[in-house]
C-alpha atoms as a PDB file:
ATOM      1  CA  UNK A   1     -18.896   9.258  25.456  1.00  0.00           C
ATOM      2  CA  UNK A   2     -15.462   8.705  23.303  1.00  0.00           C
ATOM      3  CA  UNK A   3     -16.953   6.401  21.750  1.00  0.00           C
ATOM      4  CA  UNK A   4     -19.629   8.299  20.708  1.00  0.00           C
ATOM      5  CA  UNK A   5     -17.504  10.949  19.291  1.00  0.00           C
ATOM      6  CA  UNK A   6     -15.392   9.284  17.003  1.00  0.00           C
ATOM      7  CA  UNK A   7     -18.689   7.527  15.511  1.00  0.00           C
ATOM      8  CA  UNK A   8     -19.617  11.267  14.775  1.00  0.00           C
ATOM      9  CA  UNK A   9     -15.975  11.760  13.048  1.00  0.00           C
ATOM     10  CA  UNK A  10     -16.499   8.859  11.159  1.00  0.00           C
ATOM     11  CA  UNK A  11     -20.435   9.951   9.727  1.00  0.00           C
ATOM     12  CA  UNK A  12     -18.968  13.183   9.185  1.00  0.00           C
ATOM     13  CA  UNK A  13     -15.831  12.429   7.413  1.00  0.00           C
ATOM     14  CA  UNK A  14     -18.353   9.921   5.785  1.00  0.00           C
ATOM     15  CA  UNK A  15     -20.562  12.397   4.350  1.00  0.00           C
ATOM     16  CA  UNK A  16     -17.793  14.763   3.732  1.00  0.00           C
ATOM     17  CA  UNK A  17     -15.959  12.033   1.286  1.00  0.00           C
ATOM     18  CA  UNK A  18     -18.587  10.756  -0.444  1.00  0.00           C
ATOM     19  CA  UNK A  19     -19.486  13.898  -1.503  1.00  0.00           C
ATOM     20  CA  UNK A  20     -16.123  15.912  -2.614  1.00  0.00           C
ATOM     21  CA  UNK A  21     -14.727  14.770  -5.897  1.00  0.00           C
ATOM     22  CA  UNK A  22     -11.859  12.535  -5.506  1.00  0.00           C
ATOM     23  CA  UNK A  23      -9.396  16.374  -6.026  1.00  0.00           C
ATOM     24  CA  UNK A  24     -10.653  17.897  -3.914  1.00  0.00           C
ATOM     25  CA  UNK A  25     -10.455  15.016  -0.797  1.00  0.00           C
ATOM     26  CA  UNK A  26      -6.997  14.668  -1.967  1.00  0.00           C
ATOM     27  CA  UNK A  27      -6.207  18.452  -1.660  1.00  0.00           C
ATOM     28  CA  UNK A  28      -7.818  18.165   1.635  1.00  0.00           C
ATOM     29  CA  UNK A  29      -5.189  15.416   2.660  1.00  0.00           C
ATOM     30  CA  UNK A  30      -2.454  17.255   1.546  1.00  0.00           C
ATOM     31  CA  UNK A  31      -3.231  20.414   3.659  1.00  0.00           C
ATOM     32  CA  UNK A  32      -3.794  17.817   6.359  1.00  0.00           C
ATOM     33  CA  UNK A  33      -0.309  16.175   6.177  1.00  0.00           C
ATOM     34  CA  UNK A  34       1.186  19.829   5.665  1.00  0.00           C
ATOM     35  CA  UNK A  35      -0.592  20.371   9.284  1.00  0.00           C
ATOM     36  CA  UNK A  36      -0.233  17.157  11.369  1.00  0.00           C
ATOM     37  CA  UNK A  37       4.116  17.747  10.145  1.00  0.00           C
ATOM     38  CA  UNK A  38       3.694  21.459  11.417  1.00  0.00           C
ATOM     39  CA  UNK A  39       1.941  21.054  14.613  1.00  0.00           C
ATOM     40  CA  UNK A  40       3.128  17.768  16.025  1.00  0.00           C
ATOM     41  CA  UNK A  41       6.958  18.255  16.964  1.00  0.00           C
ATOM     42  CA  UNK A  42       6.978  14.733  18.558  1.00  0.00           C
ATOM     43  CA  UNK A  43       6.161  13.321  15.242  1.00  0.00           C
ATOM     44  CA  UNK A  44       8.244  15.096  13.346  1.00  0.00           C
ATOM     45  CA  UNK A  45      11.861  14.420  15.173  1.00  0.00           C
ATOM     46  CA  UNK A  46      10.564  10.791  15.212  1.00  0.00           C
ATOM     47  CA  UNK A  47      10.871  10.801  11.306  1.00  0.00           C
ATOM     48  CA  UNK A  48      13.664  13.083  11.025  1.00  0.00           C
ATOM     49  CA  UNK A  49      15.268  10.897  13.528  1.00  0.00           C
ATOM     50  CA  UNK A  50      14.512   7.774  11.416  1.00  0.00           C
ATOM     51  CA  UNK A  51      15.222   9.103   8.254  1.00  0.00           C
ATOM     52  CA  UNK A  52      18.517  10.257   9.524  1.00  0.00           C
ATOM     53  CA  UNK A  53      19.317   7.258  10.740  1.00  0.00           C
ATOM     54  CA  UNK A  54      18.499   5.371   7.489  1.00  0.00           C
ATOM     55  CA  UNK A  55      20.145   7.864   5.268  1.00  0.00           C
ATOM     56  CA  UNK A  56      23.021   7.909   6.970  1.00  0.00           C
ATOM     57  CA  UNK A  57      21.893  11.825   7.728  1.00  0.00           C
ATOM     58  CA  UNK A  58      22.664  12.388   3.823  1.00  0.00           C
ATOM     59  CA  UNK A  59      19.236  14.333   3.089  1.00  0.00           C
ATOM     60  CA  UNK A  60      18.304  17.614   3.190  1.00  0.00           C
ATOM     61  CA  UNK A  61      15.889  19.096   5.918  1.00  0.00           C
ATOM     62  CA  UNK A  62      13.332  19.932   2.919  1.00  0.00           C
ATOM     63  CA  UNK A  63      13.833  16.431   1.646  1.00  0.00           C
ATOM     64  CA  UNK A  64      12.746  15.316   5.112  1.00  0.00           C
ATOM     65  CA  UNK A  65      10.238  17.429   5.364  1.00  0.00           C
ATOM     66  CA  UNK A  66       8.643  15.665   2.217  1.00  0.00           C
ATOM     67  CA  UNK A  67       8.774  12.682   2.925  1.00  0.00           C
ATOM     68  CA  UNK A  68       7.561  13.603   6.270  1.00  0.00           C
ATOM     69  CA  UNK A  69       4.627  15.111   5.079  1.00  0.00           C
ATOM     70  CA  UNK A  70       3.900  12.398   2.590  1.00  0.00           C
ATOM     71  CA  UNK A  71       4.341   9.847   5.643  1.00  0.00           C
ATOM     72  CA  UNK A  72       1.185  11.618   7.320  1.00  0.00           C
ATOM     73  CA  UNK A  73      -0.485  11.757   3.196  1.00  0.00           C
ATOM     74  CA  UNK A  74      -0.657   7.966   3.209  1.00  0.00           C
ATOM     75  CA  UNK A  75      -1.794   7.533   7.064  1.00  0.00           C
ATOM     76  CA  UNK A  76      -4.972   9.584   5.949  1.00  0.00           C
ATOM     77  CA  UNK A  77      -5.321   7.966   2.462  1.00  0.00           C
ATOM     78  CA  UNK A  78      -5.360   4.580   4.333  1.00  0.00           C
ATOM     79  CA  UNK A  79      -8.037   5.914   7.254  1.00  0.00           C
ATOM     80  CA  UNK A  80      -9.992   8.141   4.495  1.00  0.00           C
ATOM     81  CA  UNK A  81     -10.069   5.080   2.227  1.00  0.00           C
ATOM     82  CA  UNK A  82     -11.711   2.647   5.397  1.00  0.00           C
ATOM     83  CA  UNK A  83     -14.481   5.111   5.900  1.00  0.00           C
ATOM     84  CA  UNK A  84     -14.753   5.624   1.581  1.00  0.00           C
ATOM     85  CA  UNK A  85     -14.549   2.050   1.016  1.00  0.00           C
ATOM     86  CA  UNK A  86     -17.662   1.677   3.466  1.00  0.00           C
ATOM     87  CA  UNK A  87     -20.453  -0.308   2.178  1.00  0.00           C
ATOM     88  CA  UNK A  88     -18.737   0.406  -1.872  1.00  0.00           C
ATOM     89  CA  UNK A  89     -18.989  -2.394  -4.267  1.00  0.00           C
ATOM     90  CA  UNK A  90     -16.080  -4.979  -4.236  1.00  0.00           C
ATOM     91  CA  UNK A  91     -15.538  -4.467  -7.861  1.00  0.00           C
ATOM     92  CA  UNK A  92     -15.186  -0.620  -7.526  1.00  0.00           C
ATOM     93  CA  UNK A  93     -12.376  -1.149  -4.985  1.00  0.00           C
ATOM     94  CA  UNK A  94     -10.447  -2.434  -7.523  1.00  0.00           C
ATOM     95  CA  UNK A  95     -11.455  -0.600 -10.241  1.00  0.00           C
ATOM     96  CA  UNK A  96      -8.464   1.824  -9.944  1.00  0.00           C
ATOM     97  CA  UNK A  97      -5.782  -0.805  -8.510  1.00  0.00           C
ATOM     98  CA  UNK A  98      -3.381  -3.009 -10.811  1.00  0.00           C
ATOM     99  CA  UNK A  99      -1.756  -5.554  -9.531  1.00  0.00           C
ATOM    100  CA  UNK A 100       1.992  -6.197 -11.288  1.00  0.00           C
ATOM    101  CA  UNK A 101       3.496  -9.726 -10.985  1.00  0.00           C
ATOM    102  CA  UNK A 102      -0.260 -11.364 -10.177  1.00  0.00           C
ATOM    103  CA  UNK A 103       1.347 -14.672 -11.985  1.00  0.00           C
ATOM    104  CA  UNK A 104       2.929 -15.623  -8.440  1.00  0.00           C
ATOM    105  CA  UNK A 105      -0.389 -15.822  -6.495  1.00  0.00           C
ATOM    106  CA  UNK A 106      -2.437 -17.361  -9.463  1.00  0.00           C
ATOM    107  CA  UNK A 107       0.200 -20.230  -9.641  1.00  0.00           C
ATOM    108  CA  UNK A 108       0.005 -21.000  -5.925  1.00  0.00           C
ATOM    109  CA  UNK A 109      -3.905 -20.822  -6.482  1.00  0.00           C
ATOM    110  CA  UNK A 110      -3.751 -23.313  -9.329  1.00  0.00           C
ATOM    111  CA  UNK A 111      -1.682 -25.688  -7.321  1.00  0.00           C
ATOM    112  CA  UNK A 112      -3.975 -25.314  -4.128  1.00  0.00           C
ATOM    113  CA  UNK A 113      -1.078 -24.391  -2.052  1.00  0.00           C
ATOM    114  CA  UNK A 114      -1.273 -22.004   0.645  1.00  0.00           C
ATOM    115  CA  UNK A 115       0.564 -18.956   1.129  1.00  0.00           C
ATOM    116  CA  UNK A 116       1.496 -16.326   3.719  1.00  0.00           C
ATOM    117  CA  UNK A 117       1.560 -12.788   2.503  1.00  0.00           C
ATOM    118  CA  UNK A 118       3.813 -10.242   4.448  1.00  0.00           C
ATOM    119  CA  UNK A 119       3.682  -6.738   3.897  1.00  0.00           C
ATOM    120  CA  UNK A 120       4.375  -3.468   6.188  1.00  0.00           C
ATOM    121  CA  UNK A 121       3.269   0.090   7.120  1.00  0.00           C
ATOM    122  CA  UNK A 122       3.841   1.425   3.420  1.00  0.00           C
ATOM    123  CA  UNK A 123       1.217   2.937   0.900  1.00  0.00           C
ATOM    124  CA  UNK A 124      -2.196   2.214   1.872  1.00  0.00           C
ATOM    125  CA  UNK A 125      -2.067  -1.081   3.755  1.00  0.00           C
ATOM    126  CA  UNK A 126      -6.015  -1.636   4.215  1.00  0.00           C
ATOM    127  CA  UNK A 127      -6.622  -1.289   0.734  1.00  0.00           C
ATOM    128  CA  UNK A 128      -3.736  -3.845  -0.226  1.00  0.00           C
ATOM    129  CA  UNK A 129      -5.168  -6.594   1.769  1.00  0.00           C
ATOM    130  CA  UNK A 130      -8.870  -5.729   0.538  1.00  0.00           C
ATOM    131  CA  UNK A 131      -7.998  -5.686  -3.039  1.00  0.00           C
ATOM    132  CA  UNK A 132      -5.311  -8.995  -2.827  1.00  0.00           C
ATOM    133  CA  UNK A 133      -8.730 -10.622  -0.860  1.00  0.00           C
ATOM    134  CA  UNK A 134     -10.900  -9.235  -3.747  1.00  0.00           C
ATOM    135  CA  UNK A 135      -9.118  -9.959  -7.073  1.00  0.00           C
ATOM    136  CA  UNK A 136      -7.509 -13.285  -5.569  1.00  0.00           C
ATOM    137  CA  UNK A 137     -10.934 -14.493  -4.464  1.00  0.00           C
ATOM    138  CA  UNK A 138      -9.688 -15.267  -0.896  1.00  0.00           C
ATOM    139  CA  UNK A 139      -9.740 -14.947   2.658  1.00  0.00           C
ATOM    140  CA  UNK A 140      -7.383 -13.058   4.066  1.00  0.00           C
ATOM    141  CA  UNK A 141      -6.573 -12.778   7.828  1.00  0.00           C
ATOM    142  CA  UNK A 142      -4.538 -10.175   9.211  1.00  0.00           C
ATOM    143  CA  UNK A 143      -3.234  -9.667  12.689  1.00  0.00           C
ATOM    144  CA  UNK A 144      -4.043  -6.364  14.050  1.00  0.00           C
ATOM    145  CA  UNK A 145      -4.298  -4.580  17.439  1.00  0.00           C
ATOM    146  CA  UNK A 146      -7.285  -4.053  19.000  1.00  0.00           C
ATOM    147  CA  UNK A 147      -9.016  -0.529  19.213  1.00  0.00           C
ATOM    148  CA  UNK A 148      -9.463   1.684  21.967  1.00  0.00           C
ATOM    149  CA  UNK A 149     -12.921   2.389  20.832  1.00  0.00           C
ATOM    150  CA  UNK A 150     -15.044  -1.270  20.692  1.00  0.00           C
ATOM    151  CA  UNK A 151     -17.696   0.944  18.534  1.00  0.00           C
ATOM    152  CA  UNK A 152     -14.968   1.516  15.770  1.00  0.00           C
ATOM    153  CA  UNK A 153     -13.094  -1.636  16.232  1.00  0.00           C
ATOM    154  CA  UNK A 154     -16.915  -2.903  15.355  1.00  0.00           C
ATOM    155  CA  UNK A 155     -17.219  -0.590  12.191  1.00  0.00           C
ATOM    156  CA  UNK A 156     -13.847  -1.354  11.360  1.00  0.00           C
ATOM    157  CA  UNK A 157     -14.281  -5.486  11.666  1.00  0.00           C
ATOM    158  CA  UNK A 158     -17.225  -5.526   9.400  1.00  0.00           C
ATOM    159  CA  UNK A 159     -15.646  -2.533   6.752  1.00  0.00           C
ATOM    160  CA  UNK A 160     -13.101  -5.674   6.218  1.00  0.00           C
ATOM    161  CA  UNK A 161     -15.099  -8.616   6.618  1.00  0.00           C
ATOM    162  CA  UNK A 162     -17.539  -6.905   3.759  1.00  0.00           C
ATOM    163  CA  UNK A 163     -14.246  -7.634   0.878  1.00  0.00           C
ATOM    164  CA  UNK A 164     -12.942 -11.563   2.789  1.00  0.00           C
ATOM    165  CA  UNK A 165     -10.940  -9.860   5.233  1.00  0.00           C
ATOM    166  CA  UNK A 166     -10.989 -11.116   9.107  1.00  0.00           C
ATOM    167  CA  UNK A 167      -8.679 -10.185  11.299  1.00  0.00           C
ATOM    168  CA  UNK A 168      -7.236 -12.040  14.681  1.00  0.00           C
ATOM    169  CA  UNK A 169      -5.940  -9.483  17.741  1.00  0.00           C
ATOM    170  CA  UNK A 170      -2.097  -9.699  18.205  1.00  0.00           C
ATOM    171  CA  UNK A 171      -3.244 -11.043  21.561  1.00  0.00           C
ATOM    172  CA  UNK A 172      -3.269 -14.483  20.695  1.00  0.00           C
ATOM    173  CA  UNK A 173      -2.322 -14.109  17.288  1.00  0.00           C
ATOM    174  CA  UNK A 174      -0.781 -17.593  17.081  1.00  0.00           C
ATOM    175  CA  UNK A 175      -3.425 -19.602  17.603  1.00  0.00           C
ATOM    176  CA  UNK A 176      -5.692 -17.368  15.249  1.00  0.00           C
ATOM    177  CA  UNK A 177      -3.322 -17.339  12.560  1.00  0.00           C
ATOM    178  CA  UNK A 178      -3.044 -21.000  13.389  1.00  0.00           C
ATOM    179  CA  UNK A 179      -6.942 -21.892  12.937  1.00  0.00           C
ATOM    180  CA  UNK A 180      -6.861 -19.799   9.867  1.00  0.00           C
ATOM    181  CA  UNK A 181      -4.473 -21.828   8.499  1.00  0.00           C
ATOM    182  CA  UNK A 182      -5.979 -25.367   8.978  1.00  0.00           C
ATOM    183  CA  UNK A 183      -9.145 -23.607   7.454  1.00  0.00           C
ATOM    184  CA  UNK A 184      -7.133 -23.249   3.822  1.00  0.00           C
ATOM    185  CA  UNK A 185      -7.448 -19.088   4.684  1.00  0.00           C
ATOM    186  CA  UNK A 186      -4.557 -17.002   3.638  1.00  0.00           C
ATOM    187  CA  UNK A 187      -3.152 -15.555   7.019  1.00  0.00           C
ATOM    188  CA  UNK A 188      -1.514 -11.373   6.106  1.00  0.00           C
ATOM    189  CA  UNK A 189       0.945  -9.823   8.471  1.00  0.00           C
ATOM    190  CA  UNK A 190       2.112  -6.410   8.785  1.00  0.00           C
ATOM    191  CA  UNK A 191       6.253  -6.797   9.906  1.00  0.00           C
ATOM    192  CA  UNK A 192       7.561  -3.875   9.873  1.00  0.00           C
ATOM    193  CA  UNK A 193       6.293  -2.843  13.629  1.00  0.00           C
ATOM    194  CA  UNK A 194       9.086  -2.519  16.763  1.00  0.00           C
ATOM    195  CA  UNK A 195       8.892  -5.413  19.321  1.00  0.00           C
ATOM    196  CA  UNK A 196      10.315  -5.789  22.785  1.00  0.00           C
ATOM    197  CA  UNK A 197      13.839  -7.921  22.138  1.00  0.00           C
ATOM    198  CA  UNK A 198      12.032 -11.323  24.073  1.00  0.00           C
ATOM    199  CA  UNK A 199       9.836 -11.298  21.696  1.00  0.00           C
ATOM    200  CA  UNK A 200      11.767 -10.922  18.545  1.00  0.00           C
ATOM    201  CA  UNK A 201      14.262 -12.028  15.763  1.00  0.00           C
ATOM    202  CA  UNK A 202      16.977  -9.401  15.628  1.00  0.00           C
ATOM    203  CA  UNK A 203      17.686  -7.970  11.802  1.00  0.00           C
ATOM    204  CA  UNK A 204      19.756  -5.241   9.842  1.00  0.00           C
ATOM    205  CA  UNK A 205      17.103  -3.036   8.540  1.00  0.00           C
ATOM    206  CA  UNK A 206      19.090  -0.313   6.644  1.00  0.00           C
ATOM    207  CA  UNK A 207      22.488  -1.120   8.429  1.00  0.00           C
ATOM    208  CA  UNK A 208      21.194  -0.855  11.559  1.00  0.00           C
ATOM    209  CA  UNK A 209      19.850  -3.572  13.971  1.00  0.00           C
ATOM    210  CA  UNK A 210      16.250  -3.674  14.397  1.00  0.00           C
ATOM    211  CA  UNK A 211      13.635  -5.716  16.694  1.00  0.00           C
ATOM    212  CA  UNK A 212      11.011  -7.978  14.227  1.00  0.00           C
ATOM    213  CA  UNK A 213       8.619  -9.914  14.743  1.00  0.00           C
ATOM    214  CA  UNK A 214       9.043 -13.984  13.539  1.00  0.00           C
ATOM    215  CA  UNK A 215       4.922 -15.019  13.180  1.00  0.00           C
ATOM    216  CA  UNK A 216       5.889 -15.239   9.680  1.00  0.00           C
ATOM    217  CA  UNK A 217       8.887 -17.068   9.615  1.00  0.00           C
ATOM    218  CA  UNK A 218       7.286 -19.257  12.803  1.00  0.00           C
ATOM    219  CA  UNK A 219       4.073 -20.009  10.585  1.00  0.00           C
ATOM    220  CA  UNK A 220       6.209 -21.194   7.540  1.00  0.00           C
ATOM    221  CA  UNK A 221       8.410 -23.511   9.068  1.00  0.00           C
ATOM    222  CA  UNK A 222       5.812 -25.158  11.039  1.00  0.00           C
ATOM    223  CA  UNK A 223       3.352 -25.613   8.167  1.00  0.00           C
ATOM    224  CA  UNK A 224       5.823 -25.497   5.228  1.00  0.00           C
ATOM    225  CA  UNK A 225       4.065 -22.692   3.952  1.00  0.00           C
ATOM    226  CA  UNK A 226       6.099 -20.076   1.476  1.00  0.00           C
ATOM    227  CA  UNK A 227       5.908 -16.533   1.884  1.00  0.00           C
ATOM    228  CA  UNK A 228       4.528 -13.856  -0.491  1.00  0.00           C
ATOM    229  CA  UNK A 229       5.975 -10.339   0.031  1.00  0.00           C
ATOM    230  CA  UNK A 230       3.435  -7.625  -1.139  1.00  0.00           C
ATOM    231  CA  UNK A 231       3.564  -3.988  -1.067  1.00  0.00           C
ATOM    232  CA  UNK A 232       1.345  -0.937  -2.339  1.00  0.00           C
ATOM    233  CA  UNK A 233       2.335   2.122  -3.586  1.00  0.00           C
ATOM    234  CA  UNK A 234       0.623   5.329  -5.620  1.00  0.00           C
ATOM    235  CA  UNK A 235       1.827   8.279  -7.524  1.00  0.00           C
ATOM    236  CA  UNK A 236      -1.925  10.387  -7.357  1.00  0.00           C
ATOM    237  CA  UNK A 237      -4.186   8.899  -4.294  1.00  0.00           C
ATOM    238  CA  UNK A 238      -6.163   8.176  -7.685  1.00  0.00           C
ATOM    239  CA  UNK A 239      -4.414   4.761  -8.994  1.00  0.00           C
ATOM    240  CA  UNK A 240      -2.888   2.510  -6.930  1.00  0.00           C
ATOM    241  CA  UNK A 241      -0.532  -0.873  -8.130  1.00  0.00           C
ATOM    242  CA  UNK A 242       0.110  -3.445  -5.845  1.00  0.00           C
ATOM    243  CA  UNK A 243       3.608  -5.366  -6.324  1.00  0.00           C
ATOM    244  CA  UNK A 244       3.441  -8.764  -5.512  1.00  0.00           C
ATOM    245  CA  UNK A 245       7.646  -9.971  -5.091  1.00  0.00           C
ATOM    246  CA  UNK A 246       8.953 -13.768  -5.683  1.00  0.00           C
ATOM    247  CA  UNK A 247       8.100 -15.744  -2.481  1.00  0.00           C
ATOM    248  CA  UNK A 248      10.425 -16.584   0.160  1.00  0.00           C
ATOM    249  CA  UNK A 249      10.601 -20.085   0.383  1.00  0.00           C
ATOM    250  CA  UNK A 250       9.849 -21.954   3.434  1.00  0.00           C
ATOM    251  CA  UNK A 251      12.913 -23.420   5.332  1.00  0.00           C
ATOM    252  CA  UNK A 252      13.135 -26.418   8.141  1.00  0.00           C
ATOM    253  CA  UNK A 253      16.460 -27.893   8.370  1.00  0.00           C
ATOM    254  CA  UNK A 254      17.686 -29.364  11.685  1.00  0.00           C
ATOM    255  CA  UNK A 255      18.373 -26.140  12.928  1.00  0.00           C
ATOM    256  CA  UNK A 256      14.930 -23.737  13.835  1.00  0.00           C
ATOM    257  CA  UNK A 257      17.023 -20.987  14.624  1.00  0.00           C
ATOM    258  CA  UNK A 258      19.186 -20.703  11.885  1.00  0.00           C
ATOM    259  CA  UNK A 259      15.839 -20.763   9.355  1.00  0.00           C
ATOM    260  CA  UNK A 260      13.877 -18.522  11.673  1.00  0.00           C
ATOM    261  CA  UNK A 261      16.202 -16.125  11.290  1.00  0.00           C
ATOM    262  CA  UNK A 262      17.351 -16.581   7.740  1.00  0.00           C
ATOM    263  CA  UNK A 263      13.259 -16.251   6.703  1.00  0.00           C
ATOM    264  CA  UNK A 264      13.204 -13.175   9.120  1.00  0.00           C
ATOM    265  CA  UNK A 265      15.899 -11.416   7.342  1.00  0.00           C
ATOM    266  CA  UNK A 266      14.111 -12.021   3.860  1.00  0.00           C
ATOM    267  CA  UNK A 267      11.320 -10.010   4.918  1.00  0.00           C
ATOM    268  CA  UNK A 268      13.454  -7.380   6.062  1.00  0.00           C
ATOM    269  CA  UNK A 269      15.830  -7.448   3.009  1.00  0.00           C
ATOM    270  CA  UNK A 270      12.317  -7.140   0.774  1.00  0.00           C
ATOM    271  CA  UNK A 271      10.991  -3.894   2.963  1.00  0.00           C
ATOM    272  CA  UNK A 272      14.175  -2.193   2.931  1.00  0.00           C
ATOM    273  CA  UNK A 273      14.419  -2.404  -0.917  1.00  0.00           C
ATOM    274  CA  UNK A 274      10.660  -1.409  -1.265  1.00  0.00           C
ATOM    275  CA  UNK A 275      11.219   2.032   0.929  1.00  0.00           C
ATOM    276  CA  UNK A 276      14.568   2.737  -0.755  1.00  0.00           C
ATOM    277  CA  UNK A 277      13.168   3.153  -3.988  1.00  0.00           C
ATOM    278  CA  UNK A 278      10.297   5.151  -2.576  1.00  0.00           C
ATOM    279  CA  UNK A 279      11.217   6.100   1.008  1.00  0.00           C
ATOM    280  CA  UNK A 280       7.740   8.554   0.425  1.00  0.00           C
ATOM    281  CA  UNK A 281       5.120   5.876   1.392  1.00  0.00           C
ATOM    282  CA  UNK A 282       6.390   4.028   4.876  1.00  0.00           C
ATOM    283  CA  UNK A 283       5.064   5.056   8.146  1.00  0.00           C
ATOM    284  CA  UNK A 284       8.194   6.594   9.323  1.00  0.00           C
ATOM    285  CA  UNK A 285       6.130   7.890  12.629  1.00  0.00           C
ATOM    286  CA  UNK A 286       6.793   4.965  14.241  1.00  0.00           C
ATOM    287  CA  UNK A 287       9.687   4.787  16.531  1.00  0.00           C
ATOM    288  CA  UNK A 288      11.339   1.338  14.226  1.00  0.00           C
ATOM    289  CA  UNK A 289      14.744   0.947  15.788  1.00  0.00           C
ATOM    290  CA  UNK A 290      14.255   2.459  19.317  1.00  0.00           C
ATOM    291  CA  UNK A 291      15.485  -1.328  21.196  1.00  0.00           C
ATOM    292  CA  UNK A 292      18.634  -0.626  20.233  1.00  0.00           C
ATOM    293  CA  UNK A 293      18.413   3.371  19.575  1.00  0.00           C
ATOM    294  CA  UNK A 294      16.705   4.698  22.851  1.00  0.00           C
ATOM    295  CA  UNK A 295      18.600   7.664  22.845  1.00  0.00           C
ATOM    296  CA  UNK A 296      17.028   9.211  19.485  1.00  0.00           C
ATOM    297  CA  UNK A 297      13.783   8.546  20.641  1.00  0.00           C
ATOM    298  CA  UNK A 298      14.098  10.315  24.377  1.00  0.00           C
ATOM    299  CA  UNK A 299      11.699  12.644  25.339  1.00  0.00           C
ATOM    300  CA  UNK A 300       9.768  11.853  22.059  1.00  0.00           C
END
């Protein structure tokens, strides 16, 4: 029955989007954000808990509560834009994205050498990896948890599969990312999520440890692959620009750990710069340093 609702949602939200002028639907986000902030206390210490923590508690509460309710602005630009995007034409999903140091991907293209691109929570992460996909001419597969609804997981599989995206369930996301590679596909993974500390490389992520996850860095050193940070950002929900940063080159010396770790801190470094110069666009619901932070996060 679940199931069946959210398939309604999505019809409805559907019709609702593809018939307000782009505005309006981002007026409608906006009061949106303003009321997921306002009603969901859990959520809101969560970022004002992060943000405090990264900040060293040196902003305001009104400059938390902005970035706060951006934080929510970007979650529903990046679900509106799935159920938008739905059956659109590849080149209109690009039409309003630019793409700013698009040199680095052409030249591994040109050279037929594989790549890994790593990116995070921050802008709207669907539409990065449909528009690298699109304007790269690629496959792309991304690692991504399952959903709770197999109807929507469904929709959602063939909304990305429709611009070369695939995706493999963290559930075995080795060996998927693995097969993608020996197929010459460009494997995409999201970073910036907590993981339990046996499954993780430690980091400083804004001066304060952090659990993250080494498929990346684990990838690269066993294929010799380079890595491609990418992030997206907007200043309007109208134009987007994807920033593609220099690659972080692939490392296998005699000691694994040592590279793991130095590769695993690269991505981190990367992120952290990204969010400080627009802390606006990361998904600062998520509880990031609660492995070695519980207390913040109690009760939450």
């Amino acid at each position: 029955m679940i199931d069946y609702l959210y398939l309604g949602l999505y019809k409805t939200f559907g019709l609702l989007l593809a018939l307000l002028p782009r505005k309006a639907t981002i007026k409608l986000m906006r009061g949106l954000a303003w009321f997921a902030y306002t009603v969901s206390k859990k959520h809101r210490h969560i970022m004002h808990n992060n943000l405090d923590l990264a900040f060293d508690n040196k902003l305001s509460n009104e400059e938390k509560k902005r970035i706060g309710i951006d934080a929510f602005i970007n979650l529903i630009d990046t679900t509106f834009g799935i159920i938008y995007r739905d059956k659109m034409d590849k080149k209109k999903v690009i039409e309003n994205v630019t793409f700013e140091n698009e040199e680095i991907i052409k030249t591994y293209q040109r050279e037929n050498k594989l790549f890994i691109l790593v990116t995070g929570h921050y802008g709207n992460w669907e539409l990065l990896s449909q528009s690298i996909a699109i304007k790269f001419d690629l496959t792309l597969v991304g690692v991504g948890r399952e959903l709770d609804s197999k109807v929507m997981d469904n929709i959602l599989i063939k909304n990305r599969e429709r611009f070369n995206v695939e995706m493999v369930y963290k559930k075995g996301a080795m060996k998927g990312c693995i097969r993608a590679i020996n197929k010459k596909k460009i494997v995409g993974i999201l970073t910036d999520q907590h993981l339990p500390l046996g499954q993780s490389i430690n980091v400083d992520f804004f001066d304060h440890k952090v659990t993250h996850t080494p498929l990346a860095s684990i990838l690269s050193r066993k294929f010799a692959i380079d890595l491609i940070p990418a992030y997206i950002s907007t200043d309007d929900y109208e134009n987007y620009k994807v920033t593609i940063h220099p690659p972080i080159k692939s490392l296998k010396t005699e000691n694994q750990e040592e590279d793991l770790k130095s590769m695993t801190e690269a991505q981190a470094k990367v992120l952290e710069e990204v969010i400080r110069n627009n802390p606006n666009q990361w998904f600062w619901q998520h509880k990031r340093w609660k492995e070695f932070y519980k207390e913040r996060y109690e009760g939450l």
